[in-house]
C-alpha atoms as a PDB file:
ATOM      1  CA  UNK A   1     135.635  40.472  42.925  1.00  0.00           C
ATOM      2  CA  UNK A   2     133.217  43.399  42.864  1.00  0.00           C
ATOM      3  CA  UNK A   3     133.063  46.817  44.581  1.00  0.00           C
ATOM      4  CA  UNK A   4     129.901  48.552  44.590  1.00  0.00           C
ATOM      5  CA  UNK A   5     132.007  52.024  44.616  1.00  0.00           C
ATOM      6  CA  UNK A   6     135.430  52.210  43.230  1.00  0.00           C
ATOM      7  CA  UNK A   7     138.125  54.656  45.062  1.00  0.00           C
ATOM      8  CA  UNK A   8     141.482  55.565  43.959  1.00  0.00           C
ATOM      9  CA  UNK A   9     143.085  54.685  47.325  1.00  0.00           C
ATOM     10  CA  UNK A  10     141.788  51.679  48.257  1.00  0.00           C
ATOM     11  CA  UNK A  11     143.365  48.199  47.737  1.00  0.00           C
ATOM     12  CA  UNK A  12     142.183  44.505  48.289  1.00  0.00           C
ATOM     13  CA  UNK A  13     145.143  41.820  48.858  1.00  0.00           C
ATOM     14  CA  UNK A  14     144.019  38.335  48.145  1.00  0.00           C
ATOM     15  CA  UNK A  15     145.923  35.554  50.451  1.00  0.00           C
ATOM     16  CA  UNK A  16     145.987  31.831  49.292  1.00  0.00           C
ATOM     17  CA  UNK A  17     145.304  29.737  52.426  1.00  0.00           C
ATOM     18  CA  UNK A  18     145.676  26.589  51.304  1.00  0.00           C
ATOM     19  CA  UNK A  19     148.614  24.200  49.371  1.00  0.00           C
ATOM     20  CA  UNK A  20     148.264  23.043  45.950  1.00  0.00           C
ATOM     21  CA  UNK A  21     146.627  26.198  44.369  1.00  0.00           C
ATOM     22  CA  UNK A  22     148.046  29.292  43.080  1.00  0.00           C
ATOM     23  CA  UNK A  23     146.543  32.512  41.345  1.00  0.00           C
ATOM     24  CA  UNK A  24     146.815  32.394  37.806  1.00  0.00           C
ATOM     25  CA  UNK A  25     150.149  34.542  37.643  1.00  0.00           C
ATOM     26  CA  UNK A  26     152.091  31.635  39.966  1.00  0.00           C
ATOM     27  CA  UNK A  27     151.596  33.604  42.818  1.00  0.00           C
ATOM     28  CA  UNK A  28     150.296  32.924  46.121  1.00  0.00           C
ATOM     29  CA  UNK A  29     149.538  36.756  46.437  1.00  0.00           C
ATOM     30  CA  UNK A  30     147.297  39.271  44.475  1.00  0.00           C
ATOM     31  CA  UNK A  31     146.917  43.136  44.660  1.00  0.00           C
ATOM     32  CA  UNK A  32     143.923  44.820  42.963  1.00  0.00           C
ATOM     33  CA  UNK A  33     143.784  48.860  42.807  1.00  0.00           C
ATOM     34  CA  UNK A  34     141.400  50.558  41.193  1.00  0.00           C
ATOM     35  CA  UNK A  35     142.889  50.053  37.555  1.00  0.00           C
ATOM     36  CA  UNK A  36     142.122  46.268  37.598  1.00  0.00           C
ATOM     37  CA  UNK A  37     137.831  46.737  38.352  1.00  0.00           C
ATOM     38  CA  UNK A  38     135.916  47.859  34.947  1.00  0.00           C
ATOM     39  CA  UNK A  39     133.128  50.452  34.549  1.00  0.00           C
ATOM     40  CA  UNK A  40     131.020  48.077  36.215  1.00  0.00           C
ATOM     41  CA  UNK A  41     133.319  47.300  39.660  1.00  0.00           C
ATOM     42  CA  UNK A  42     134.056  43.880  37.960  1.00  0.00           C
ATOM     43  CA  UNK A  43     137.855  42.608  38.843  1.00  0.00           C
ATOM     44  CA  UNK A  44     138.484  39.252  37.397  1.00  0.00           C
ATOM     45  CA  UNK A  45     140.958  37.033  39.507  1.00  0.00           C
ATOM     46  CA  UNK A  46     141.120  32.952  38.448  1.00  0.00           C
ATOM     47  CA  UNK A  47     142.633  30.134  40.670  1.00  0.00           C
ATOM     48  CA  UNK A  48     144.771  27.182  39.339  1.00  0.00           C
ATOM     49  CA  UNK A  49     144.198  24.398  41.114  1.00  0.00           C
ATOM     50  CA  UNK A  50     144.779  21.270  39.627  1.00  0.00           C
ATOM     51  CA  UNK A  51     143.114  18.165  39.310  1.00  0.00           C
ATOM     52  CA  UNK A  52     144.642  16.367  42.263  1.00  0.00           C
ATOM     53  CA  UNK A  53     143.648  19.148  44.856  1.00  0.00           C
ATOM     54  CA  UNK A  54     141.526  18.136  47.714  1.00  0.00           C
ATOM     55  CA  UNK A  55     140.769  21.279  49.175  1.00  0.00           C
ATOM     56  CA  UNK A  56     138.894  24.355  47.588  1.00  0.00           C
ATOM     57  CA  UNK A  57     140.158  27.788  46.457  1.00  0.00           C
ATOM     58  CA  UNK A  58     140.445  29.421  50.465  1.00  0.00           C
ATOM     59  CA  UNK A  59     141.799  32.551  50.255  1.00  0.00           C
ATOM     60  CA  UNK A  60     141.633  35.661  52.956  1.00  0.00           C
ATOM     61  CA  UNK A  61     140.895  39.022  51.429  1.00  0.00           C
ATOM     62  CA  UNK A  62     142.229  42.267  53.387  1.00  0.00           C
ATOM     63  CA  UNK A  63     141.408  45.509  52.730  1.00  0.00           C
ATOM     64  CA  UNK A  64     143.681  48.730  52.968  1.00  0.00           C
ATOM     65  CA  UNK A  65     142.634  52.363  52.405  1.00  0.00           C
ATOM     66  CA  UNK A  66     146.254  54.059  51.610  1.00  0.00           C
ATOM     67  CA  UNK A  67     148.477  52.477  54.731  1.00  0.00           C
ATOM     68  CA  UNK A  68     145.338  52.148  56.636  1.00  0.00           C
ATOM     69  CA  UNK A  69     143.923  48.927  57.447  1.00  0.00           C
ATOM     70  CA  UNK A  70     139.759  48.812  56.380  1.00  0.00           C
ATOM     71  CA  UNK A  71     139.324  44.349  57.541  1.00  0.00           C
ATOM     72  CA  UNK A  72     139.933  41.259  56.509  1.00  0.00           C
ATOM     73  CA  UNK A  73     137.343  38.582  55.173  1.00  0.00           C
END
């Protein structure tokens, strides 16, 4: 994932859509803050899906500035 402009306050939550695939933690969930993009507004985040899956990685992506909700993609 990549932000052009990092803030302190802002959050993305990452939503696995579909069964069979999982972040690679085990969860079905991710948070990034700020301390997970580099200098560059690079945040890594990897999918396991394994070899048997017949669907792709779909995942919905909200956005929250402190409690306040920015969208959803």
């Amino acid at each position: 994932m990549v932000q052009s402009r990092v803030f302190p306050d802002v959050r993305a939550e990452l939503h696995i859509v579909v069964g069979g695939v999982m972040f690679d933690d085990g969860t079905l969930v991710k948070e990034l803050r700020a301390v997970d993009f580099d200098a560059t507004g690079l945040a890594n985040v990897f999918f396991i899906m394994p070899p048997a899956v017949q669907t792709s990685n779909c995942h919905v992506m909200r956005g929250y500035q402190g409690e306040d909700f920015l969208g959803e993609y």
